[in-house]
C-alpha atoms as a PDB file:
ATOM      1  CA  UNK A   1     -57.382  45.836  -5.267  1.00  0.00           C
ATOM      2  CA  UNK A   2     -55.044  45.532  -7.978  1.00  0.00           C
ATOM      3  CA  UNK A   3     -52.368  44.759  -5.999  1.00  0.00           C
ATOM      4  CA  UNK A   4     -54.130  41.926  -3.733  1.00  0.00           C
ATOM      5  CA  UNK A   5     -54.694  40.394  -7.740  1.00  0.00           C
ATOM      6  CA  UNK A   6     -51.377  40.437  -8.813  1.00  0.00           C
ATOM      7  CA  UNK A   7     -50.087  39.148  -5.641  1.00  0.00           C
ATOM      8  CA  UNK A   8     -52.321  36.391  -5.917  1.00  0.00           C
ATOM      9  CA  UNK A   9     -51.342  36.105  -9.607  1.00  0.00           C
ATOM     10  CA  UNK A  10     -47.562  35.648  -8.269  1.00  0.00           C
ATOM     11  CA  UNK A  11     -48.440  33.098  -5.931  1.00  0.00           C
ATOM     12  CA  UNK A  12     -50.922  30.653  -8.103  1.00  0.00           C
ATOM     13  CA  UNK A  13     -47.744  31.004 -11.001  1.00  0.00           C
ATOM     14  CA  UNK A  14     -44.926  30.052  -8.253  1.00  0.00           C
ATOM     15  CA  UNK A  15     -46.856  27.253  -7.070  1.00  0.00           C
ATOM     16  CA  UNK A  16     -48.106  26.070 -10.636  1.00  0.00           C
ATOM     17  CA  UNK A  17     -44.326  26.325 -11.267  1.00  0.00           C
ATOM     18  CA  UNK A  18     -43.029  24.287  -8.004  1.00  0.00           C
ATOM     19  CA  UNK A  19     -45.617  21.675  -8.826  1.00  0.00           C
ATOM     20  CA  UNK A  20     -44.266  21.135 -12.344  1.00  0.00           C
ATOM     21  CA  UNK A  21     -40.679  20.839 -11.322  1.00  0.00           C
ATOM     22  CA  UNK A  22     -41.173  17.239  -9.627  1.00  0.00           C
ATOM     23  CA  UNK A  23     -42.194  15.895 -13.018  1.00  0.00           C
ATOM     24  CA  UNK A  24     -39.929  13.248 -14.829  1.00  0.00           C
ATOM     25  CA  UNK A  25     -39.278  12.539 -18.467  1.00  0.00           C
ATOM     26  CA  UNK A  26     -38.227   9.295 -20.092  1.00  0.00           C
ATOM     27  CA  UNK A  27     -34.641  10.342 -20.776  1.00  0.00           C
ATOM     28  CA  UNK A  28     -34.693  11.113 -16.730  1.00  0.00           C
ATOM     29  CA  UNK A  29     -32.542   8.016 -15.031  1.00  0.00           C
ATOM     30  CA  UNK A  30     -34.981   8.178 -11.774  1.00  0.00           C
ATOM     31  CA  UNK A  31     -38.249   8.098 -14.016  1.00  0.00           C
ATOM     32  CA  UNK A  32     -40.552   5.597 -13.232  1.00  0.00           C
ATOM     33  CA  UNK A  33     -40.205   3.494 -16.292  1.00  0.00           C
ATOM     34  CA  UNK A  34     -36.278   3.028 -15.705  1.00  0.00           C
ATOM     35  CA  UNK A  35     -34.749   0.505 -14.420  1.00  0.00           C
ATOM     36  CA  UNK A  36     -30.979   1.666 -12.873  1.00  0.00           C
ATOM     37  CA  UNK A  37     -29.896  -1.940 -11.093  1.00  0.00           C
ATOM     38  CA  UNK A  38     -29.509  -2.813 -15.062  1.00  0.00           C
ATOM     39  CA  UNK A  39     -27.041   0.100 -15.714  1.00  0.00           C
ATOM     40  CA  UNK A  40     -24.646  -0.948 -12.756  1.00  0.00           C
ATOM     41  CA  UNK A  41     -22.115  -3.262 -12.610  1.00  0.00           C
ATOM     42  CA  UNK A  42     -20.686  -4.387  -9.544  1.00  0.00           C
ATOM     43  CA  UNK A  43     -16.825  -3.288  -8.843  1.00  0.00           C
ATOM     44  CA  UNK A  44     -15.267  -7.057  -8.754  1.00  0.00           C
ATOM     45  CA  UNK A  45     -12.308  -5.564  -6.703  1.00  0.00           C
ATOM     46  CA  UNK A  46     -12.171  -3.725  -3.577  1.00  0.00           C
ATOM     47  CA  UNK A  47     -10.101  -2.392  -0.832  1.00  0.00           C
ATOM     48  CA  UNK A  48      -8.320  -5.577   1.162  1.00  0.00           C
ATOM     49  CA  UNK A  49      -8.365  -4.780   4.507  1.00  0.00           C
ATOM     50  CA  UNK A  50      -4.528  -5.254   6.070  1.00  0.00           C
ATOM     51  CA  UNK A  51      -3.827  -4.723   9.617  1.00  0.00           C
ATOM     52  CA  UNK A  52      -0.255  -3.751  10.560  1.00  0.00           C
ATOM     53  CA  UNK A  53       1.647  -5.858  13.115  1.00  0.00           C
ATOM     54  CA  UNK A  54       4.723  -4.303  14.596  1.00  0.00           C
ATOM     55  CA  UNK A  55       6.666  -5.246  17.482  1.00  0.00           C
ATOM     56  CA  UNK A  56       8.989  -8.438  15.588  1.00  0.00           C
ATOM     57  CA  UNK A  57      12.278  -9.072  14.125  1.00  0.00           C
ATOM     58  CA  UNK A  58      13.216 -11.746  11.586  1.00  0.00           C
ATOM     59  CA  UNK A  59      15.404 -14.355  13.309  1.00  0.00           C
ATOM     60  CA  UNK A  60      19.181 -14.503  12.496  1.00  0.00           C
ATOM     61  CA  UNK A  61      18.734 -18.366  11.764  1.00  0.00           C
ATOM     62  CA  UNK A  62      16.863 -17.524   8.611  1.00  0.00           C
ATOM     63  CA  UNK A  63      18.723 -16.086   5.624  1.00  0.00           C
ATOM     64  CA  UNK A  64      16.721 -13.859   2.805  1.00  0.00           C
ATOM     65  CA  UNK A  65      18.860 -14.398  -0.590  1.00  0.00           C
ATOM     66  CA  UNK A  66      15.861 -12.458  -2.709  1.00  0.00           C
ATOM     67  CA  UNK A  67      15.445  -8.914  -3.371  1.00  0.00           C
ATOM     68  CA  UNK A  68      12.266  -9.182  -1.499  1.00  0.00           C
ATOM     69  CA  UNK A  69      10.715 -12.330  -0.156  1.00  0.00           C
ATOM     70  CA  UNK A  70       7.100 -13.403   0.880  1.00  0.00           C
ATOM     71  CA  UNK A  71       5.850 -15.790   3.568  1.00  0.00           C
ATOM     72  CA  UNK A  72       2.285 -16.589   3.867  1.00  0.00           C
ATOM     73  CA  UNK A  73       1.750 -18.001   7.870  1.00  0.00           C
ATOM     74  CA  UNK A  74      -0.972 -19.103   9.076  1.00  0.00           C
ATOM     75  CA  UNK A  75      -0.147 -20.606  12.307  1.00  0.00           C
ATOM     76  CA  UNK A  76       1.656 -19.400  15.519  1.00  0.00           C
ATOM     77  CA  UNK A  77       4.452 -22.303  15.361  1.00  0.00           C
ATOM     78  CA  UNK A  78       5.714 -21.124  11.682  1.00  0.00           C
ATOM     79  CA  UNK A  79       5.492 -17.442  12.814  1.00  0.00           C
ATOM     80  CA  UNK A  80       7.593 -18.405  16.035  1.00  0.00           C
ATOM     81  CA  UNK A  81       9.917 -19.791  13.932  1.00  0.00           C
ATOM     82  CA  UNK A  82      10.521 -16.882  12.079  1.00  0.00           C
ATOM     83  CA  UNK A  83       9.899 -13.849  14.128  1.00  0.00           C
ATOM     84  CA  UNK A  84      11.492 -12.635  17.459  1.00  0.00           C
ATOM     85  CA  UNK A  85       9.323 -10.461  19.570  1.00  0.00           C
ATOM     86  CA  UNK A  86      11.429  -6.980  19.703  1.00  0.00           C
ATOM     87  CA  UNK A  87      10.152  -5.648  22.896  1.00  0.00           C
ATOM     88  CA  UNK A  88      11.256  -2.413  24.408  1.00  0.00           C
ATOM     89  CA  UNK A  89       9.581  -0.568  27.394  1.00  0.00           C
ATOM     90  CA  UNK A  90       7.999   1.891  25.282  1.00  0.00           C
ATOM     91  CA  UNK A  91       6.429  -0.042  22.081  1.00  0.00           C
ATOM     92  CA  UNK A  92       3.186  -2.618  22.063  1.00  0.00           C
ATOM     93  CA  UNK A  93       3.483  -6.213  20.516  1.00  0.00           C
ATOM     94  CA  UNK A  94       0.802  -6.913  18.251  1.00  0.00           C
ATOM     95  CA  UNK A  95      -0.458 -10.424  18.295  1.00  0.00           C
ATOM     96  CA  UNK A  96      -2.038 -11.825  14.889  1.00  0.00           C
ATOM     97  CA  UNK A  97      -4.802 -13.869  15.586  1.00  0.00           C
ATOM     98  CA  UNK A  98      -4.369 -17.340  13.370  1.00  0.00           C
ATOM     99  CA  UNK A  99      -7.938 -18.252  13.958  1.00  0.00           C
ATOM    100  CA  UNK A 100      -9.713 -15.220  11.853  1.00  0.00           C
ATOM    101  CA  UNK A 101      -6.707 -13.930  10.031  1.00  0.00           C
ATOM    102  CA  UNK A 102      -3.731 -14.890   7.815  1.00  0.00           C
ATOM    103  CA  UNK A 103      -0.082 -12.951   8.278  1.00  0.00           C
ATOM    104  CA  UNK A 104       1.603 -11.673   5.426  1.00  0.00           C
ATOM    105  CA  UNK A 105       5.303 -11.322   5.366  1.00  0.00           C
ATOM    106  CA  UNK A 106       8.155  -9.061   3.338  1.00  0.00           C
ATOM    107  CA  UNK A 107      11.723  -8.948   4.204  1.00  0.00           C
ATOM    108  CA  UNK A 108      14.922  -8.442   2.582  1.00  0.00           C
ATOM    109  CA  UNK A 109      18.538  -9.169   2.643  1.00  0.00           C
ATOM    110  CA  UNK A 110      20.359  -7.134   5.270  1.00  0.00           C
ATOM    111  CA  UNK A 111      21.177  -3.604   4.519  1.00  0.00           C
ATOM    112  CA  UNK A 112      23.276  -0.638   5.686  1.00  0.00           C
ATOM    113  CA  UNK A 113      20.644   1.839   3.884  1.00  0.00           C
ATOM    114  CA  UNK A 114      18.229   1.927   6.448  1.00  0.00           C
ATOM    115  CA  UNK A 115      16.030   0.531   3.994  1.00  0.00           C
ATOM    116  CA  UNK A 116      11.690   0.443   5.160  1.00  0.00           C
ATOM    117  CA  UNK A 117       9.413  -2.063   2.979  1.00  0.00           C
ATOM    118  CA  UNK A 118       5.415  -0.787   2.891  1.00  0.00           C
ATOM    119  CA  UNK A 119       2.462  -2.114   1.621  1.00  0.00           C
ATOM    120  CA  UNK A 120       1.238   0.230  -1.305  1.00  0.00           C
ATOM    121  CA  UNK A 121      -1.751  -0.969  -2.304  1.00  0.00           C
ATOM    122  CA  UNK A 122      -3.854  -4.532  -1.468  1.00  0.00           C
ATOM    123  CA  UNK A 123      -7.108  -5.526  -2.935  1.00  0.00           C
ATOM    124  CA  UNK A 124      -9.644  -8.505  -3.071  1.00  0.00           C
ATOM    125  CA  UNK A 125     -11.009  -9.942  -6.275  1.00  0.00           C
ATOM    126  CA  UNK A 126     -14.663 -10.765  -4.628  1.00  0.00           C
ATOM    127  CA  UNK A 127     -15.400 -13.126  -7.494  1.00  0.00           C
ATOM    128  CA  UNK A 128     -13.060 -15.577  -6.846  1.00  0.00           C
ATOM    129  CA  UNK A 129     -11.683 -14.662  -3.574  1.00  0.00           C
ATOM    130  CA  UNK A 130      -8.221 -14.072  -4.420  1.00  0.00           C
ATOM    131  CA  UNK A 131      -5.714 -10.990  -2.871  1.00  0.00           C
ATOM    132  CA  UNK A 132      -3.538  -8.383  -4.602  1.00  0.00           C
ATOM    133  CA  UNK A 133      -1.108  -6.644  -3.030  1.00  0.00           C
ATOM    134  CA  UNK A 134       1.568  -4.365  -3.956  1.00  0.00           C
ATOM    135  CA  UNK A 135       4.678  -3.636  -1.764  1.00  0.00           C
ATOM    136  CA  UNK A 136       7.566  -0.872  -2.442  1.00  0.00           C
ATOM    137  CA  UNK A 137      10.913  -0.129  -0.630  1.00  0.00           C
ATOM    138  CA  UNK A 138      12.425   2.868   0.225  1.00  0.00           C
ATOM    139  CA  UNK A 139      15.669   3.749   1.531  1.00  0.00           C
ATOM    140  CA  UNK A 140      18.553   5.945   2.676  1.00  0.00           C
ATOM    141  CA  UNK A 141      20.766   7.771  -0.059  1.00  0.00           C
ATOM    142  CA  UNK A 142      23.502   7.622   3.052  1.00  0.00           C
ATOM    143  CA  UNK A 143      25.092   4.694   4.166  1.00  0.00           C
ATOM    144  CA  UNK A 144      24.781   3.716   8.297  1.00  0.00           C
ATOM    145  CA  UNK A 145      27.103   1.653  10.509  1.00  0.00           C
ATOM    146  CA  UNK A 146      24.925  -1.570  11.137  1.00  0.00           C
ATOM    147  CA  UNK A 147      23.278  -3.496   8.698  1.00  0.00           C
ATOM    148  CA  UNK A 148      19.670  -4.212   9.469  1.00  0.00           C
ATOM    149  CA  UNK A 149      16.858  -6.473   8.004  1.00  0.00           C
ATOM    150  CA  UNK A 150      13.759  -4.789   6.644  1.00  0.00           C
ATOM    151  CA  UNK A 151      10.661  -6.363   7.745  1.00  0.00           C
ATOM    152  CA  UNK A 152       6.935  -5.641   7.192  1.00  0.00           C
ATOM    153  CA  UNK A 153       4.330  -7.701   8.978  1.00  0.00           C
ATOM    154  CA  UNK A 154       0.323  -7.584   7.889  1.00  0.00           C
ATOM    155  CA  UNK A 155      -2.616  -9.279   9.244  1.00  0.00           C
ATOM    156  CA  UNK A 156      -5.359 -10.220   6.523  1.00  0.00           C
ATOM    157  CA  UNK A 157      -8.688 -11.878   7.319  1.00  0.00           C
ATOM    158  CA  UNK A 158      -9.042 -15.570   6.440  1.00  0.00           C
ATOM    159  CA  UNK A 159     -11.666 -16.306   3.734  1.00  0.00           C
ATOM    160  CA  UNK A 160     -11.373 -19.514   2.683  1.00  0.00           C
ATOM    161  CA  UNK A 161      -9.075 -20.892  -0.453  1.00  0.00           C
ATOM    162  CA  UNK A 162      -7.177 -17.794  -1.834  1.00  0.00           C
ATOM    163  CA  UNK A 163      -4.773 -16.617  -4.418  1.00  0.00           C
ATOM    164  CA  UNK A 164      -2.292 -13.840  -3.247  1.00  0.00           C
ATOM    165  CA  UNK A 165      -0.590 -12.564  -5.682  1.00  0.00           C
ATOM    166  CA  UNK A 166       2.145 -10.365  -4.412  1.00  0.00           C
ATOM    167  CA  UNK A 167       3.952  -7.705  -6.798  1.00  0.00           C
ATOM    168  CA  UNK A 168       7.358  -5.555  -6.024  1.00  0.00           C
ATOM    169  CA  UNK A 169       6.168  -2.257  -7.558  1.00  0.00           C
ATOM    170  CA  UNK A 170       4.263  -3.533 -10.432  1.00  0.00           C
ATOM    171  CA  UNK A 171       6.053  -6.358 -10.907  1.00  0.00           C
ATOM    172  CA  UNK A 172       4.812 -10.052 -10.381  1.00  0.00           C
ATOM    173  CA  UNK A 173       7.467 -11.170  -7.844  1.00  0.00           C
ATOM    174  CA  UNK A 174       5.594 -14.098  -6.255  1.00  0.00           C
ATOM    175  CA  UNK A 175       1.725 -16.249  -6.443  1.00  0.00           C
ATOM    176  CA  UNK A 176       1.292 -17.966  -3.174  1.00  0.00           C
ATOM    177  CA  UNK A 177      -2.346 -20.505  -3.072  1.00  0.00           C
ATOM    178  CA  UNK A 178      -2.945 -21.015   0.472  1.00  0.00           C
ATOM    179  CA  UNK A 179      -6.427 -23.277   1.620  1.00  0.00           C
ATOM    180  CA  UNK A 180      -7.240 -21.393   4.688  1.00  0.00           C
END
């Protein structure tokens, strides 16, 4: 008998305990009386989204004087003008599509330091609509035979009037205002 008592001791305790557990105080975040939309701010910057295009050359007609130079295109006539399709049996061609998106450019002067430009960062200011993106270049400590042109090609979705402001490293290098 005594133990069918303090079993059911045990149990009426463990359940009196489970029930109390669910309770909230003031200083609790998730109590009823709080309000947590008030306590958030919204992050005004977020992740650009940048698709890769590969598959193009810079034309020989167009000389880059500039440690790194941007184009903004937004149109398949000024994109002609400056890009060759380099198309070998094995690789794709990747098409930007000038209705929905805008195609950033970087290139440099020619170099025999096998030298590749990448996007390091890009972001949107969702306030005001405007585009950050950062851009570094790496190259060869050796020296090669040909000279080459580095080239980097990115897609970006149009969203109306924009700011891009594009940095080498974290340096300002140039602010392009495009009405898309």
């Amino acid at each position: 008998m005594h133990v069918k008592l303090i079993v059911l001791a045990v149990c009426i305790m463990a359940t009196v305990s489970c029930a109390n557990s669910g309770t909230k105080t003031e200083s609790d975040s998730t109590a009823a009386g709080s309000d947590t939309t008030l306590n958030v701010e919204p992050n005004p910057n977020s992740q650009l989204e940048v698709k890769p295009i590969s598959g193009y050359f810079l034309k020989n007609t167009i000389t880059v004087n500039d440690s790194l130079t941007f184009w903004l295109i937004d149109n398949q006539a000024s994109f002609d003008s400056l890009f060759g399709m380099a198309k070998t049996m094995n690789n794709t061609i990747d098409k930007p599509d000038f209705g929905t998106q805008i195609v950033v450019a970087a290139t440099m002067p020619p170099t025999f330091y096998g030298t590749q430009i990448q996007l390091e960062s890009a972001t949107s200011d969702n306030a005001n609509n405007n585009a950050t993106l950062h851009f570094v270049a790496t190259s060869n400590p050796s020296r090669g035979s040909a000279s080459t042109v580095p080239l980097w090609l990115g897609a970006v979705p149009k969203t109306g009037k924009s700011t891009f402001q594009l940095y080498t490293g974290d340096h300002l290098t140039k602010t392009i205002t495009t009405q898309q």
